[in-house]
PDB file of N, CA and C in Angstrom:
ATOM      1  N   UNK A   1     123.514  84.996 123.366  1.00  0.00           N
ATOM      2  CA  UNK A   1     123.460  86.335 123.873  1.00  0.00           C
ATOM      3  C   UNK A   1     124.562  87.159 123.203  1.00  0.00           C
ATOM      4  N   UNK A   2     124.367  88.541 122.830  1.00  0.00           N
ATOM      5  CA  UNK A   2     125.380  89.066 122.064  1.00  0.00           C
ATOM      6  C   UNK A   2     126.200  90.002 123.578  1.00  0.00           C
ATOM      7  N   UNK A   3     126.996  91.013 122.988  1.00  0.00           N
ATOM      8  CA  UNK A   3     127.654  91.691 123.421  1.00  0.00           C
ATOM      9  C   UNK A   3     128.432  92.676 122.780  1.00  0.00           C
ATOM     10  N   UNK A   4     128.378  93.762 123.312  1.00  0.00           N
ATOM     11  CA  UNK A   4     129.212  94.971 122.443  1.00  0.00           C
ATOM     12  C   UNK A   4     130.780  94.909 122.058  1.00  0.00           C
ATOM     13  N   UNK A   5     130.906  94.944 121.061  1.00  0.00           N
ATOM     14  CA  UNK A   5     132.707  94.791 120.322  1.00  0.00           C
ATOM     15  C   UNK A   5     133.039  96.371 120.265  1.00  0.00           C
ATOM     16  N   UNK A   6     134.456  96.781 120.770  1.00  0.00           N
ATOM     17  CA  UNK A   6     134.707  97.808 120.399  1.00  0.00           C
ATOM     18  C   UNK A   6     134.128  99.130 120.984  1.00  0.00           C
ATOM     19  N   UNK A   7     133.777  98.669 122.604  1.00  0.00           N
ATOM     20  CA  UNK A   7     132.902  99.797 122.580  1.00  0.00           C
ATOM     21  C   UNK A   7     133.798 101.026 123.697  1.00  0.00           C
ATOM     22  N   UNK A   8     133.153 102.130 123.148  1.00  0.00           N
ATOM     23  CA  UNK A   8     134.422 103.399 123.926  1.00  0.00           C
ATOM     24  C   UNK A   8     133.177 104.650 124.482  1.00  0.00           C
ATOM     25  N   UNK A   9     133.702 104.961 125.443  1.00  0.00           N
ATOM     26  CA  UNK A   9     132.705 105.846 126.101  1.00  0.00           C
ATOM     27  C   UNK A   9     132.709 107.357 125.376  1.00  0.00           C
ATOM     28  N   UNK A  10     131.794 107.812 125.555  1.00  0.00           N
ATOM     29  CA  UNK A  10     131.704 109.198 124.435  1.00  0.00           C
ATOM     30  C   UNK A  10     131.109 109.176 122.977  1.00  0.00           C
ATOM     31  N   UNK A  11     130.763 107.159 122.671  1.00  0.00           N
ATOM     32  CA  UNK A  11     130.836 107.444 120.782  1.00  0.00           C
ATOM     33  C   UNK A  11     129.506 108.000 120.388  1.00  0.00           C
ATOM     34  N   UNK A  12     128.685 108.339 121.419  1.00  0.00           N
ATOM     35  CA  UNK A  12     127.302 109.010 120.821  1.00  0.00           C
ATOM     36  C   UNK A  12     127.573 110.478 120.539  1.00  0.00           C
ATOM     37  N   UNK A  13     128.053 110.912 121.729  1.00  0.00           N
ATOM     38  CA  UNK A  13     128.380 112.285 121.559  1.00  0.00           C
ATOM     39  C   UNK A  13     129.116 113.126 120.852  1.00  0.00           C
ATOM     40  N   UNK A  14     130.244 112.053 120.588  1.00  0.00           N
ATOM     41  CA  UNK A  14     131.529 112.596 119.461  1.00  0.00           C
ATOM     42  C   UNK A  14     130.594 112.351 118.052  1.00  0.00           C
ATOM     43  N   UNK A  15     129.580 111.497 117.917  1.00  0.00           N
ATOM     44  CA  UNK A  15     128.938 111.465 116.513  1.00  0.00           C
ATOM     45  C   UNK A  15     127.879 112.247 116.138  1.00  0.00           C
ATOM     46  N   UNK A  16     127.494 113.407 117.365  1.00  0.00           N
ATOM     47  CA  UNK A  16     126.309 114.477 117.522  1.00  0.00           C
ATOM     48  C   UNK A  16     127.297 115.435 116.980  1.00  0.00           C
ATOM     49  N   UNK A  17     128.359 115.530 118.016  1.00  0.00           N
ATOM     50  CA  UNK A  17     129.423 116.518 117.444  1.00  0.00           C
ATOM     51  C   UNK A  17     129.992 116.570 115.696  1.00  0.00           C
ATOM     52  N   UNK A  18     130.262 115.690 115.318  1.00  0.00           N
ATOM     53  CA  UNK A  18     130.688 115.684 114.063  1.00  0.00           C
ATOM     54  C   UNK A  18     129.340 115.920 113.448  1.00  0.00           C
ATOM     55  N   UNK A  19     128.282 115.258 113.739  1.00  0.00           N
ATOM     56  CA  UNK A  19     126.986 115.265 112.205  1.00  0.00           C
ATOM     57  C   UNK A  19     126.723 117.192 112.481  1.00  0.00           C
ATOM     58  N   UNK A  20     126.980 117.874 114.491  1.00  0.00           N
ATOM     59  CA  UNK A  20     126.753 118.878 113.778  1.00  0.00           C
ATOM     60  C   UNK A  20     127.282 119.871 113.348  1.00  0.00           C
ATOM     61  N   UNK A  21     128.456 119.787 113.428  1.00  0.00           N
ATOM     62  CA  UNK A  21     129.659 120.646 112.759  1.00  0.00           C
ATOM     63  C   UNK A  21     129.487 120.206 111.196  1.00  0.00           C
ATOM     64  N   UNK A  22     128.580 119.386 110.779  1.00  0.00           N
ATOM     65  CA  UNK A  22     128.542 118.970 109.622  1.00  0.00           C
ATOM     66  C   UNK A  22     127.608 119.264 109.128  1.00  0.00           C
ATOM     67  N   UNK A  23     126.348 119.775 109.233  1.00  0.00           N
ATOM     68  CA  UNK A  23     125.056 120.175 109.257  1.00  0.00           C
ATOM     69  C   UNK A  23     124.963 121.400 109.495  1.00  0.00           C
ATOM     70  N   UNK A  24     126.612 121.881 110.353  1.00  0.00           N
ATOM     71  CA  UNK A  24     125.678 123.669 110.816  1.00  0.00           C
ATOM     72  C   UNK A  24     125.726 124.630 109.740  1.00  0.00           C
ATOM     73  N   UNK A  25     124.824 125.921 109.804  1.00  0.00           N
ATOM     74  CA  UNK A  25     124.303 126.640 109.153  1.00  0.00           C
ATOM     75  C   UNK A  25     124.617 127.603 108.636  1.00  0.00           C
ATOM     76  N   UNK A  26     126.474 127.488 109.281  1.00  0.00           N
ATOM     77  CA  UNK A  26     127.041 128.830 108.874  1.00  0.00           C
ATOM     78  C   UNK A  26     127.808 128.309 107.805  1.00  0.00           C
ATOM     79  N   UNK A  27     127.829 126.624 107.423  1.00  0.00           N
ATOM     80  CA  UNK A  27     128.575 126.436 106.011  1.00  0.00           C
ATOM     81  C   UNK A  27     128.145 127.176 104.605  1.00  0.00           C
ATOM     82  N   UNK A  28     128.886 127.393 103.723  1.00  0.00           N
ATOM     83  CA  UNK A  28     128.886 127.728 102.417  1.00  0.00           C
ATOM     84  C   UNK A  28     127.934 127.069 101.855  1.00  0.00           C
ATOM     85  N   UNK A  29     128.062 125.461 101.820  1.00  0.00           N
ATOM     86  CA  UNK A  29     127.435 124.428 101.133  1.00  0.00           C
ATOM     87  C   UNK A  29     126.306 124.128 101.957  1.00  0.00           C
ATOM     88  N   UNK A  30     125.286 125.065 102.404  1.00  0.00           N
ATOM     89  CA  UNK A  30     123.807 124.816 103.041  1.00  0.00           C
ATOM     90  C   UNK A  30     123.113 125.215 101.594  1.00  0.00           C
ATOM     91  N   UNK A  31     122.399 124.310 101.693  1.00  0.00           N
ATOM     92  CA  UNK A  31     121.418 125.071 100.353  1.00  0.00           C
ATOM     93  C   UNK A  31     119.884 125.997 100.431  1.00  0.00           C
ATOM     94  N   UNK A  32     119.738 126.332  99.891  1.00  0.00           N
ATOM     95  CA  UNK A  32     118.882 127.838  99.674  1.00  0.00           C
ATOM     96  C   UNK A  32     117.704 127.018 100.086  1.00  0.00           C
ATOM     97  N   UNK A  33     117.706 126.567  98.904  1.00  0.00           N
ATOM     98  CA  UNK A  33     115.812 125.572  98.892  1.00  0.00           C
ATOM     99  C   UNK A  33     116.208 124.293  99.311  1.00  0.00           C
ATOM    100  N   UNK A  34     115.245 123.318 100.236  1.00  0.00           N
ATOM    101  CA  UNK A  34     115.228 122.787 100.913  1.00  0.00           C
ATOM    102  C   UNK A  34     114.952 121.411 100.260  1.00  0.00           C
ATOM    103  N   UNK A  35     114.133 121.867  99.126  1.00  0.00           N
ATOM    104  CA  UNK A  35     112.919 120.637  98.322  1.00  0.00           C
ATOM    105  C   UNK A  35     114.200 119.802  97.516  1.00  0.00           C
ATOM    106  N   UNK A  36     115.027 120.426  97.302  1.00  0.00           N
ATOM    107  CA  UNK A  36     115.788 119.756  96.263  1.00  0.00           C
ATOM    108  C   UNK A  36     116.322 118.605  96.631  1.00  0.00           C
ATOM    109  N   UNK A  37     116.430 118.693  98.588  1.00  0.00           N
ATOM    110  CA  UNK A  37     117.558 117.606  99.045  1.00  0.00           C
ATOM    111  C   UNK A  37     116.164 116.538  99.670  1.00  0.00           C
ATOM    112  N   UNK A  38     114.964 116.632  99.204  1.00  0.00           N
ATOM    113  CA  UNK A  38     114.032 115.780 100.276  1.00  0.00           C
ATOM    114  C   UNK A  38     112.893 115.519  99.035  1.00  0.00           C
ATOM    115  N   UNK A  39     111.827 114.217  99.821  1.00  0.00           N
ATOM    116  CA  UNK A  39     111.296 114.134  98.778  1.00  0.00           C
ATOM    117  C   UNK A  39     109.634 114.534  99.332  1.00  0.00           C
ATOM    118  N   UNK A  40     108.687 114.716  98.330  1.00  0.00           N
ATOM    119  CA  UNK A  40     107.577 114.742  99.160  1.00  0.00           C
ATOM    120  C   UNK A  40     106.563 112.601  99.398  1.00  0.00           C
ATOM    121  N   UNK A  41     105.842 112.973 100.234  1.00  0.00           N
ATOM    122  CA  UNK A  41     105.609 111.429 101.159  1.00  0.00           C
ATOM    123  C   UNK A  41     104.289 111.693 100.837  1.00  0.00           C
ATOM    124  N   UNK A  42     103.835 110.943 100.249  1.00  0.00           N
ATOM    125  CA  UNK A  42     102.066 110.956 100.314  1.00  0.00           C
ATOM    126  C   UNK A  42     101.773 109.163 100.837  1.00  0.00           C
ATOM    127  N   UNK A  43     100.915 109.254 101.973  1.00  0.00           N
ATOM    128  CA  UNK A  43     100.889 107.610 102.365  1.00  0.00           C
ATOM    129  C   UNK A  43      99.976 107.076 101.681  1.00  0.00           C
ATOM    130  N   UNK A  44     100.441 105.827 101.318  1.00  0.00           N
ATOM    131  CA  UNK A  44      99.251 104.636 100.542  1.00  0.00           C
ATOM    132  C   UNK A  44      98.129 104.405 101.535  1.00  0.00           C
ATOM    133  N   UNK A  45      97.192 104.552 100.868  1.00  0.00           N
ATOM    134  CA  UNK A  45      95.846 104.158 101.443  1.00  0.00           C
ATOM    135  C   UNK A  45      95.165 103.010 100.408  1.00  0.00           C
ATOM    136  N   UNK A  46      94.304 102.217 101.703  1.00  0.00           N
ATOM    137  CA  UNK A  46      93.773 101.431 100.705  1.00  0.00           C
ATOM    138  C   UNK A  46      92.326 102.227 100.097  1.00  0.00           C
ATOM    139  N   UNK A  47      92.287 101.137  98.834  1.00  0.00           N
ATOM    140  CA  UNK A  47      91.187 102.209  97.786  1.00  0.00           C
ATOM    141  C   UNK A  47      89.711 102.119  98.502  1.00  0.00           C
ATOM    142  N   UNK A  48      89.194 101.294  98.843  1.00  0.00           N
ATOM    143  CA  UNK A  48      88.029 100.572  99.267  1.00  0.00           C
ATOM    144  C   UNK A  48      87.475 101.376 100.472  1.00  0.00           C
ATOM    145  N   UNK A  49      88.741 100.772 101.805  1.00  0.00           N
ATOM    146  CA  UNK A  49      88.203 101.400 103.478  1.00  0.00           C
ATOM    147  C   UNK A  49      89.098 102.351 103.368  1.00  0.00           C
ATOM    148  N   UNK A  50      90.456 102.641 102.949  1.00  0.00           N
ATOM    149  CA  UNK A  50      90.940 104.143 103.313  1.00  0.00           C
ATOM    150  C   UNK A  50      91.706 103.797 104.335  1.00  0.00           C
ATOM    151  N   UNK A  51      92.221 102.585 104.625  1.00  0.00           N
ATOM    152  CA  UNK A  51      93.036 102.295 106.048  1.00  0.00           C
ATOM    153  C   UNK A  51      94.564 102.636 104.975  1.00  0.00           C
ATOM    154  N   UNK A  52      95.168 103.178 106.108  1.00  0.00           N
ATOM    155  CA  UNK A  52      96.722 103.186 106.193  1.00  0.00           C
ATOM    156  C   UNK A  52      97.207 102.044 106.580  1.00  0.00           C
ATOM    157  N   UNK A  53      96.756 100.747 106.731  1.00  0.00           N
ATOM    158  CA  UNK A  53      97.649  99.856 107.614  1.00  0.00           C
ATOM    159  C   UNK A  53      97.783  98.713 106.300  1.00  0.00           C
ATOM    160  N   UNK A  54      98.742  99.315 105.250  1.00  0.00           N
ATOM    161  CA  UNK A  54      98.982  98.489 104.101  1.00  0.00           C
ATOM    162  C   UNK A  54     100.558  98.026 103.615  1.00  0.00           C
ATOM    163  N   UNK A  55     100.953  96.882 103.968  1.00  0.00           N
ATOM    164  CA  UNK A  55     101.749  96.298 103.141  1.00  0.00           C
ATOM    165  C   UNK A  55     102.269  95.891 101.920  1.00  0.00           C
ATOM    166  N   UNK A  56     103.251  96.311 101.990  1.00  0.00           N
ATOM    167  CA  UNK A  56     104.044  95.324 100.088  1.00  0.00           C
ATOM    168  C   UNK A  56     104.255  93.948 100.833  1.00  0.00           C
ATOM    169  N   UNK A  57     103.722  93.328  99.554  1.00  0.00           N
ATOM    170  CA  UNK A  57     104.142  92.005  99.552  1.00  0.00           C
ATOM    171  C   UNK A  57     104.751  91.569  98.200  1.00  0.00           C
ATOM    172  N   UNK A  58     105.163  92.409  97.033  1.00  0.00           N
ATOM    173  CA  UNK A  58     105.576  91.970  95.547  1.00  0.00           C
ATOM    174  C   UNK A  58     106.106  93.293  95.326  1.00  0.00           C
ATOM    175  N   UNK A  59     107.282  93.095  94.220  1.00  0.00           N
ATOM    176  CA  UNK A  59     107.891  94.411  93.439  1.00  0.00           C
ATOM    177  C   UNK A  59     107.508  94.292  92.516  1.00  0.00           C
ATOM    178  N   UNK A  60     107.459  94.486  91.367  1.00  0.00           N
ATOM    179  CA  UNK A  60     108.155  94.224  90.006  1.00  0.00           C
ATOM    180  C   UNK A  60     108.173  95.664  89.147  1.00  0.00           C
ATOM    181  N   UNK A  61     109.106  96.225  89.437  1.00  0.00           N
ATOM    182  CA  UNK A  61     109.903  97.090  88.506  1.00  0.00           C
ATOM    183  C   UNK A  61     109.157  98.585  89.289  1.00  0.00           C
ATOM    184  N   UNK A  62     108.508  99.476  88.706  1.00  0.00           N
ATOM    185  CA  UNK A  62     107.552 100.562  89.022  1.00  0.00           C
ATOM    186  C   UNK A  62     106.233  99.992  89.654  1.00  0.00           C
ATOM    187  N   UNK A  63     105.751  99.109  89.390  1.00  0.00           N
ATOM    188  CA  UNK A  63     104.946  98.464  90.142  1.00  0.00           C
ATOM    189  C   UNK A  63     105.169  97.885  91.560  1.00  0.00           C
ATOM    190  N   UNK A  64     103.581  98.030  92.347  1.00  0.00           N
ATOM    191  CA  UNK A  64     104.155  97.721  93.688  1.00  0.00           C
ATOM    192  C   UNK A  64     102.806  97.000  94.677  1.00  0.00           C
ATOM    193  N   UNK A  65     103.042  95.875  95.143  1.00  0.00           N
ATOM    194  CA  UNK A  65     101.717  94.917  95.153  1.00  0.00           C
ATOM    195  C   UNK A  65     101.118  95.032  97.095  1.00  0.00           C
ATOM    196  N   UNK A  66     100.219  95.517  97.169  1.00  0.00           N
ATOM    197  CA  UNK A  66      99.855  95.825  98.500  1.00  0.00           C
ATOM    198  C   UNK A  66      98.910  95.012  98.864  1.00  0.00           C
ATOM    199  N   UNK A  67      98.702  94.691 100.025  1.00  0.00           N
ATOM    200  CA  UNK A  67      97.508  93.972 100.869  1.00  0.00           C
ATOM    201  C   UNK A  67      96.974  95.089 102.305  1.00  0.00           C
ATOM    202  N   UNK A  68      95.821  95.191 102.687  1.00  0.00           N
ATOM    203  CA  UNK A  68      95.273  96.124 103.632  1.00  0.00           C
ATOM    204  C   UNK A  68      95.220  94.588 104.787  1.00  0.00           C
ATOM    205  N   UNK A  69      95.785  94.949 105.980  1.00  0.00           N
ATOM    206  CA  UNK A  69      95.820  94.404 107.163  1.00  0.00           C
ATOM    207  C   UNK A  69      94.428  93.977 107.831  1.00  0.00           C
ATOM    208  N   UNK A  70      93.842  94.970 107.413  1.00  0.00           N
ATOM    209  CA  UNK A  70      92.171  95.341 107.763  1.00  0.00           C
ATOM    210  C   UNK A  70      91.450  94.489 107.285  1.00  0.00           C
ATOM    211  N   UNK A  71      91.371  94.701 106.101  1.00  0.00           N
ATOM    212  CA  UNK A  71      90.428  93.856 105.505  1.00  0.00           C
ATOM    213  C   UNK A  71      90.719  92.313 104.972  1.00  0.00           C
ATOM    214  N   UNK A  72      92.238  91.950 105.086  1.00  0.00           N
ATOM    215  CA  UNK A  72      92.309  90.772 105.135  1.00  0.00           C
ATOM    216  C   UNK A  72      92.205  89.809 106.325  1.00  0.00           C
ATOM    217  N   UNK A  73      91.540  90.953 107.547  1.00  0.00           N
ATOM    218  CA  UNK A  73      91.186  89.906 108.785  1.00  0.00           C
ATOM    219  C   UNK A  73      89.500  89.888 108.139  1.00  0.00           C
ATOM    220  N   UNK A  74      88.924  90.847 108.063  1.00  0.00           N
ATOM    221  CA  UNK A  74      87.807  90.854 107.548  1.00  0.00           C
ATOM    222  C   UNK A  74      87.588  89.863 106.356  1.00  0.00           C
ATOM    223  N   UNK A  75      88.015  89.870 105.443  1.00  0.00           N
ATOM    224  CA  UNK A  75      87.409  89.031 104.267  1.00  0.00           C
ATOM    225  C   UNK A  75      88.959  88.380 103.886  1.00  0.00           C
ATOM    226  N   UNK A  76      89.273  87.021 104.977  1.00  0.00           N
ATOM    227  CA  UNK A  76      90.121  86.274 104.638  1.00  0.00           C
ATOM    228  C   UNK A  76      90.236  85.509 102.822  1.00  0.00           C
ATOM    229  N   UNK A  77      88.873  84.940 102.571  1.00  0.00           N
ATOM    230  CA  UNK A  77      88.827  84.353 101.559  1.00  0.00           C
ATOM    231  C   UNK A  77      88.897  85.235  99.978  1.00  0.00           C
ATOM    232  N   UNK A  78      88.786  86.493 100.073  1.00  0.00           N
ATOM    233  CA  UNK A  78      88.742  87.297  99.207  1.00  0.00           C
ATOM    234  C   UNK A  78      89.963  88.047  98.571  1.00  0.00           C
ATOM    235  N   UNK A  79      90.730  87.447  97.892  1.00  0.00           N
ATOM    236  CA  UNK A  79      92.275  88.375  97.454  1.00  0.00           C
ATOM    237  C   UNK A  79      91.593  89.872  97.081  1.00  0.00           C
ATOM    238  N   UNK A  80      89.997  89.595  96.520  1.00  0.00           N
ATOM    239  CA  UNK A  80      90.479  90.971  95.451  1.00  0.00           C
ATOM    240  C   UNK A  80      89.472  92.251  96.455  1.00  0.00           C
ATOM    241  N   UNK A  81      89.232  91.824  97.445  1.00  0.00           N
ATOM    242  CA  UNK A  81      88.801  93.297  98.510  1.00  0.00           C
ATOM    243  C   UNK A  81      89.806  93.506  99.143  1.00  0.00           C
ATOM    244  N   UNK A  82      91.273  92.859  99.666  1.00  0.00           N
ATOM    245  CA  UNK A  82      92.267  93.265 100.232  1.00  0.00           C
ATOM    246  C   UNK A  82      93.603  93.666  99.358  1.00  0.00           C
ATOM    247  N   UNK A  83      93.450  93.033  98.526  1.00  0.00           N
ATOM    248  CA  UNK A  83      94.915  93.059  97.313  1.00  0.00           C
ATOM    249  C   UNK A  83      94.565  94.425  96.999  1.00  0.00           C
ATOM    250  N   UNK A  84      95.489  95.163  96.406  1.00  0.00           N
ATOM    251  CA  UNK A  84      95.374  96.339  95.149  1.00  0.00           C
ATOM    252  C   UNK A  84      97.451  96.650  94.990  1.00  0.00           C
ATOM    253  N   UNK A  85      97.524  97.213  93.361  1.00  0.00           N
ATOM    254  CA  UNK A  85      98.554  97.559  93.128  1.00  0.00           C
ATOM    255  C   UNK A  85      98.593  99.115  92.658  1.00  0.00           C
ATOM    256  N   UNK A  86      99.507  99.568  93.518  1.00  0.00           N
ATOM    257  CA  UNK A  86     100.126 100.951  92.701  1.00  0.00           C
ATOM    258  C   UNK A  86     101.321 101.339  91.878  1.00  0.00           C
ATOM    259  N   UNK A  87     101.193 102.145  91.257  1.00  0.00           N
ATOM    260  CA  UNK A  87     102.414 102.208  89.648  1.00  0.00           C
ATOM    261  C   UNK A  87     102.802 103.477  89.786  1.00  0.00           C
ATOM    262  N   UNK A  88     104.253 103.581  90.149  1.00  0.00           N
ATOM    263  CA  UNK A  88     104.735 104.517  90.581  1.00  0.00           C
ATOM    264  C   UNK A  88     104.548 105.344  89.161  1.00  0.00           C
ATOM    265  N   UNK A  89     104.417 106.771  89.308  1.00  0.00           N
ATOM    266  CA  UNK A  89     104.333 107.582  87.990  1.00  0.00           C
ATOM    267  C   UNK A  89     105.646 108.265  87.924  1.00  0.00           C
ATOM    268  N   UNK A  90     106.187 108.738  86.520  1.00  0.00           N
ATOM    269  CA  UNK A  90     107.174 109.791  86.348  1.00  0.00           C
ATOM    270  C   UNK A  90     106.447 111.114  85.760  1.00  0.00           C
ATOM    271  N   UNK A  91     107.576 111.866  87.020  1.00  0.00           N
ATOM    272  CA  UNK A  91     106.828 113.279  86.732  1.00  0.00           C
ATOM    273  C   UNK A  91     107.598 113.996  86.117  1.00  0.00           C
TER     274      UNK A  91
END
């Protein structure tokens, strides 16, 4: 069983306080455009059914090795209706 080390009453609030005195809007260093500090998210779908419910299971480098949850209850014996890989592009 664990237990808390170090622990002091207030540390949520003193860390709302600092992130927002650190974040607020009247600093100098807020930036104009927004896009620069974020990225855009497009979700992997699988190619076949179109389910979102897809895992990595492999890296290798820009490459990136997925399995669909879905269809590997569906077609256990089949790597190549559940497998597919995507290759990250440079834009």
């Amino acid at each position: 069983m664990s237990k808390w080390l170090n622990r002091n009453r207030g540390w949520i609030k003193k860390r709302q306080t600092e992130t927002e005195s650190f974040m607020g809007s009247d600093s100098p260093d807020t930036p104009e455009d927004e896009e620069v500090y974020g990225i855009v998210y497009h979700p992997i779908k699988h190619p076949l059914c179109v389910s979102k419910e897809v895992l990595v299971y492999k890296t290798m480098g820009k490459t990136r090795y997925y399995y669909c949850k879905q269809c590997r209850e569906l077609y256990p014996d089949t790597p190549k209706k559940y497998c597919f890989k995507v290759i990250e592009a440079d834009d």
